[in-house]
Structures are given as structure tokens and as C-alpha cells.
C-alpha atoms as a PDB file:
ATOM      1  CA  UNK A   1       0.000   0.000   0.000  1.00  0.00           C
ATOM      2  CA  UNK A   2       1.377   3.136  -1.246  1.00  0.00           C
ATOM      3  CA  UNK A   3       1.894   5.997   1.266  1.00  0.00           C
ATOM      4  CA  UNK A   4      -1.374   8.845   0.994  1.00  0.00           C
ATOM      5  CA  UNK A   5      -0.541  12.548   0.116  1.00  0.00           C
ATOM      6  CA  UNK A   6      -1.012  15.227   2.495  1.00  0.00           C
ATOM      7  CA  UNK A   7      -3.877  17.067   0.147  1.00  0.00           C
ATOM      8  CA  UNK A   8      -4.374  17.494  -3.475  1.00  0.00           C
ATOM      9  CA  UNK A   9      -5.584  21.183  -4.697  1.00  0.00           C
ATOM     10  CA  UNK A  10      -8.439  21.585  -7.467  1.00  0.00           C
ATOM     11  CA  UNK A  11      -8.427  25.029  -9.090  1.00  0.00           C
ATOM     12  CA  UNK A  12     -11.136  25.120 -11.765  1.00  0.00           C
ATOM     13  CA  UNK A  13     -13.959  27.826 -11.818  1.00  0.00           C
ATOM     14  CA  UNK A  14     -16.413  25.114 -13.054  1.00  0.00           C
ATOM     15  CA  UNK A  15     -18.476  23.639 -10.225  1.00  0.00           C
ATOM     16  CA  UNK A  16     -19.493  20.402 -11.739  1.00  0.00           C
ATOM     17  CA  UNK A  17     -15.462  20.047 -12.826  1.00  0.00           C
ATOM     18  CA  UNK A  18     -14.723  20.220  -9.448  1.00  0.00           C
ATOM     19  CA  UNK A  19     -17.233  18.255  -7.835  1.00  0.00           C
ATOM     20  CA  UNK A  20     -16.046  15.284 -10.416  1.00  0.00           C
ATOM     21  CA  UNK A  21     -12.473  15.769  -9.870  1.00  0.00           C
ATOM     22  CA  UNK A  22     -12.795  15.902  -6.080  1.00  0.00           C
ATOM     23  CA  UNK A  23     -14.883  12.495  -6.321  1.00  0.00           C
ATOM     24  CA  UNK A  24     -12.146  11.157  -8.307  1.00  0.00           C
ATOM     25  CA  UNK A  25      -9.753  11.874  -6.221  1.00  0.00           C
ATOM     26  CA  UNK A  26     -11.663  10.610  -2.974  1.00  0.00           C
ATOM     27  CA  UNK A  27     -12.332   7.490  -4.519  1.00  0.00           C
ATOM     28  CA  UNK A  28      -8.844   6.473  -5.595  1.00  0.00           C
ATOM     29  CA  UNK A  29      -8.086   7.059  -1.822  1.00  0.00           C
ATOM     30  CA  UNK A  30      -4.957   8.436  -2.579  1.00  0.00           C
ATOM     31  CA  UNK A  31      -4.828  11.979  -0.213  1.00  0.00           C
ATOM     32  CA  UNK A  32      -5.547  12.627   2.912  1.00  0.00           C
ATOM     33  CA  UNK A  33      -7.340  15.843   2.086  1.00  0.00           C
ATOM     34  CA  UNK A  34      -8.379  17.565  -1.154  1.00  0.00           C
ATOM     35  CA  UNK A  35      -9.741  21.387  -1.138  1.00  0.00           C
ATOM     36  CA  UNK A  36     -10.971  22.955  -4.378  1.00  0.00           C
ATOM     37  CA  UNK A  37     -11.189  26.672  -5.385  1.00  0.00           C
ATOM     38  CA  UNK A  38     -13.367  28.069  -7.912  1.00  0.00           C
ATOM     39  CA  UNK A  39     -10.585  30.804  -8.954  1.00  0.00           C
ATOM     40  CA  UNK A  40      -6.923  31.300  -8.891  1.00  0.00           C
ATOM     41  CA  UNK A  41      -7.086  34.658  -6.504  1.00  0.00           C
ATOM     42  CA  UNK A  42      -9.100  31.809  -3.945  1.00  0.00           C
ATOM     43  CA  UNK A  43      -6.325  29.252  -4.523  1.00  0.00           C
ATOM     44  CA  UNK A  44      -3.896  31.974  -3.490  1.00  0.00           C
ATOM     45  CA  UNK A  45      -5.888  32.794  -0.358  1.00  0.00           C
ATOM     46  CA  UNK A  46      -6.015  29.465   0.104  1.00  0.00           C
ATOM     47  CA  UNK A  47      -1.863  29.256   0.417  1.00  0.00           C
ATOM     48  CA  UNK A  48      -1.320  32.168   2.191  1.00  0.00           C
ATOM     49  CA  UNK A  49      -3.472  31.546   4.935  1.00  0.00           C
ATOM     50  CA  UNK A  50      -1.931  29.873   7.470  1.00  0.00           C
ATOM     51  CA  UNK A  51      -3.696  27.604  10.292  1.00  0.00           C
ATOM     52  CA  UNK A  52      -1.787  26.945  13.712  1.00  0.00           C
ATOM     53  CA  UNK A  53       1.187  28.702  12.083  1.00  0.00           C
ATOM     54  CA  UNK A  54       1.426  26.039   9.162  1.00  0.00           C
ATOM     55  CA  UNK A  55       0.607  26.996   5.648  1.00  0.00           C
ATOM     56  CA  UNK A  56      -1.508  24.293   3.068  1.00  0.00           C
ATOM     57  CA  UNK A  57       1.205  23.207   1.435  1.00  0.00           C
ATOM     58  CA  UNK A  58      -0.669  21.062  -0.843  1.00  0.00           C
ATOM     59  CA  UNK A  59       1.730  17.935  -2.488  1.00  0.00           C
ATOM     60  CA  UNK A  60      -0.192  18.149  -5.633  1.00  0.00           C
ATOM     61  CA  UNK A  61      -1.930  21.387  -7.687  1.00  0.00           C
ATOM     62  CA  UNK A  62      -4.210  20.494 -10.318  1.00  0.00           C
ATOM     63  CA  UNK A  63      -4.439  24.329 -12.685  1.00  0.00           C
ATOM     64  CA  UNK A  64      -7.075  25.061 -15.230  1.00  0.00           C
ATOM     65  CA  UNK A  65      -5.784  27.335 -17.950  1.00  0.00           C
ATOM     66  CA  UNK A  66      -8.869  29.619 -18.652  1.00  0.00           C
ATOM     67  CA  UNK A  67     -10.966  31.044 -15.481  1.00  0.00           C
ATOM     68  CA  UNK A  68     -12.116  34.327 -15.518  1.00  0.00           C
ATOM     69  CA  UNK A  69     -10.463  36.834 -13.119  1.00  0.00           C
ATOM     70  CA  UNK A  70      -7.471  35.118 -13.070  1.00  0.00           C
ATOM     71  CA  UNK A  71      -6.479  33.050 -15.537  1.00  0.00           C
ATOM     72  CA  UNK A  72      -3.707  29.968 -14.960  1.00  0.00           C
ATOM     73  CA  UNK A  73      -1.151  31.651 -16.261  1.00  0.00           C
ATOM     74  CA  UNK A  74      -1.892  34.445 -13.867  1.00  0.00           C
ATOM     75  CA  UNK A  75      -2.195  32.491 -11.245  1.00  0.00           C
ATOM     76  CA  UNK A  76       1.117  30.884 -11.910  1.00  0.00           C
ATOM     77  CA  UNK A  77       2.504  34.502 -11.672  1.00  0.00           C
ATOM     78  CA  UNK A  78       1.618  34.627  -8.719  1.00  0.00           C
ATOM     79  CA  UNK A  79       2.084  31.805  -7.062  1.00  0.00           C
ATOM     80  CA  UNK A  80       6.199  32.274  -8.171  1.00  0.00           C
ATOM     81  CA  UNK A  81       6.452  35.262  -6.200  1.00  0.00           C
ATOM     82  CA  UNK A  82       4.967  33.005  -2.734  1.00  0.00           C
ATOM     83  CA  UNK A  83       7.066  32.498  -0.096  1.00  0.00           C
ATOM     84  CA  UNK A  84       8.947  28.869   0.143  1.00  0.00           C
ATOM     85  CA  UNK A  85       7.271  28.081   3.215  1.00  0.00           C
ATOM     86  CA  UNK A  86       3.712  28.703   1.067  1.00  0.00           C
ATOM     87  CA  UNK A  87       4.269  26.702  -2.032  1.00  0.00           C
ATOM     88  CA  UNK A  88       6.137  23.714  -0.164  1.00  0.00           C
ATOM     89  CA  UNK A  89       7.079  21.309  -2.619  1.00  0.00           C
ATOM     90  CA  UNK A  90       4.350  21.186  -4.598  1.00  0.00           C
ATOM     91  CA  UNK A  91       3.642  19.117  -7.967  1.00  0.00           C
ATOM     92  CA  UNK A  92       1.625  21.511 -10.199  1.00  0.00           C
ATOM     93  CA  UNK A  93      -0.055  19.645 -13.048  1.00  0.00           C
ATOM     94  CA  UNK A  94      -2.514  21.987 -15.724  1.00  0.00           C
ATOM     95  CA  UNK A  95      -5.389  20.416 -15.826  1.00  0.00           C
ATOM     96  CA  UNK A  96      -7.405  21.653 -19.000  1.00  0.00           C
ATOM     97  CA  UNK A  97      -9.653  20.999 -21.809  1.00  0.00           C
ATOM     98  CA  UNK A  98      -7.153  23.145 -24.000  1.00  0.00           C
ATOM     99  CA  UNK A  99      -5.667  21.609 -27.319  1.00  0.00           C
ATOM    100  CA  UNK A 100      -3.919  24.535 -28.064  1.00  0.00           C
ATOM    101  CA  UNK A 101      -0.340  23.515 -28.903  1.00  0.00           C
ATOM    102  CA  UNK A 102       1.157  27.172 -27.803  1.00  0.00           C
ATOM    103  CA  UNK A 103      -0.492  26.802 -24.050  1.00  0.00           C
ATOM    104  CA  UNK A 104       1.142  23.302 -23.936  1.00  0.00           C
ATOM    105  CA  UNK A 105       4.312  24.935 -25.087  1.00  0.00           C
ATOM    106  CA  UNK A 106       3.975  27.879 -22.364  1.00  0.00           C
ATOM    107  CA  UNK A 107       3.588  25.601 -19.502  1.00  0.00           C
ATOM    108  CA  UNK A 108       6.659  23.763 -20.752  1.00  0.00           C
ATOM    109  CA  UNK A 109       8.544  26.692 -20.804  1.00  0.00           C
ATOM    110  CA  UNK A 110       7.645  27.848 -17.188  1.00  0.00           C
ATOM    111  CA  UNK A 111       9.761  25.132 -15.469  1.00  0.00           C
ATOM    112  CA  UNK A 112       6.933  24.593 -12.811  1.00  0.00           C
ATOM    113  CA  UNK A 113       4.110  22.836 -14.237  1.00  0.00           C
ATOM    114  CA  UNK A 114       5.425  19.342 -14.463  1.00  0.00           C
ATOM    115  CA  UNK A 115       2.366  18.291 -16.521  1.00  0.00           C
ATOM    116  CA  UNK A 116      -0.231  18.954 -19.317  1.00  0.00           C
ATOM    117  CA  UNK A 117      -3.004  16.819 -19.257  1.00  0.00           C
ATOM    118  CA  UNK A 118      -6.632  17.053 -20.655  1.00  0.00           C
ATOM    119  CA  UNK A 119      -9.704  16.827 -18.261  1.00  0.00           C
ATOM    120  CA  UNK A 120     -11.310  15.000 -17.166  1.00  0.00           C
ATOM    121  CA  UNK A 121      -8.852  13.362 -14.430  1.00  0.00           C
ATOM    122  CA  UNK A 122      -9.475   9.941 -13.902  1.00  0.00           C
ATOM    123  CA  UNK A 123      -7.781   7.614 -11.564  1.00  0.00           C
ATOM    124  CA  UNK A 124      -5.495   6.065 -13.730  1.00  0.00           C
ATOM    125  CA  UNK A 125      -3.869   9.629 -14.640  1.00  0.00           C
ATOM    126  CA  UNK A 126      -3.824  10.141 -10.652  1.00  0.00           C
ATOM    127  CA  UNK A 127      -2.014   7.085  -9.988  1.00  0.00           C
ATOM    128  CA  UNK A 128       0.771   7.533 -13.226  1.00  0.00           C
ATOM    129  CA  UNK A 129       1.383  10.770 -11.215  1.00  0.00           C
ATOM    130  CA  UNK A 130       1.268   9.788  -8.046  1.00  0.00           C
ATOM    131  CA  UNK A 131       4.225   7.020  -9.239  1.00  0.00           C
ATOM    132  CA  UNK A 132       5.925   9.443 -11.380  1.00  0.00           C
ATOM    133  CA  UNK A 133       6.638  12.242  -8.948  1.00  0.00           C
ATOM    134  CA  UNK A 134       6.042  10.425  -5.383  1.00  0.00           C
ATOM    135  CA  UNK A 135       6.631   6.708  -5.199  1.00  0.00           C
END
């Protein structure tokens, strides 16, 4: 039996995305927590609140591309300028319905999104991560 994850963070502003994600996550049992935020600026709220002193520090951030308000991209912005302590050592994954080949290219180029993949997320994609980047 594989060791769980401390959470998993869902950033997608669609509500029914969400909801499935989170289920698929819950089922494959493979967190101990999973939060989801309907926008990036919430996701960064999210990170830079701390509780008892300790920040989130999710293990794995799942990114939509395009959310009004704040996009991925911007979030990603963001998110760089975080403090260590905030961001942890976090696997950040876009998580999109995008088949554009230049946003695949721009998250390639970042250096912090370790993957692309298309929604939805199903288990099998969950546990090929899981093994890639924590087992």
C-alpha cells in the first residue's frame, strides 16, 4: 500500500469540474485531504493563509488554464512570487480541456508545471502521477 498525500488542490472555476475531480480523487483514496477553489485569486488565499502557524502546502496542484479573473497563467505569476514556506514542494499539473499547442508549449517553458493533461482526471492519470513524482 502506497503511502497517501497530504492534500491534493483543485483550481477550476467550473463547479461540476470540481465536484467530479474531487470524487475522483476521494475514490482512488490516494490523499488525505483535497480542497478545491473556484478561482486562482481563492487558490492563493487558500496558500497564504496559514492555520496553527502552518501553511496548506498542498503535495499536488491540479491548474485550469482559462478562469475568468485570473487566468492559470496568472495564477502561476503569482504563485512564483509566494514564499517557500507557502508553495512547499508542490507538484503543479494543468489540468485543461485546451488543445492549443502554444499553451502546452507555455507551460513547458515555465519550469513549474510538471504536466499537461486534458480533463477530465481519472484515476489512472492520478495514480501515473502519483508514481511518477512520489513513489
Amino acid at each position: 500500500m502506497m503511502p497517501k498525500l497530504k492534500s491534493i488542490l483543485l483550481i477550476d472555476d467550473d463547479d461540476a469540474t470540481n465536484f467530479l475531480h474531487q470524487m475522483v480523487v476521494e475514490k482512488s483514496e490516494i490523499t488525505e485531504y483535497v480542497h478545491t477553489c473556484s478561482s486562482g485569486q481563492l487558490a492563493l488565499d487558500y496558500l497564504t493563509e496559514a492555520t496553527n502557524g502552518k501553511y496548506p502546502q498542498p503535495d499536488l496542484i491540479f491548474l485550469d488554464i482559462n478562469m475568468p479573473k485570473m487566468n492559470g497563467w496568472e495564477f502561476l505569476e503569482e504563485y512564483n512570487k509566494l514564499n517557500p514556506d507557502q508553495k512547499g514542494r508542490i507538484v503543479v499539473v494543468m489540468l485543461t480541456t485546451s488543445i492549443n499547442p502554444d499553451d502546452k508549449a507555455m507551460a513547458e517553458s515555465l519550469g513549474i508545471i510538471t504536466g499537461f493533461m486534458n480533463k477530465p482526471l481519472t484515476e489512472e492519470m492520478l495514480y501515473n502521477l502519483y508514481k511518477q513524482h512520489f513513489g
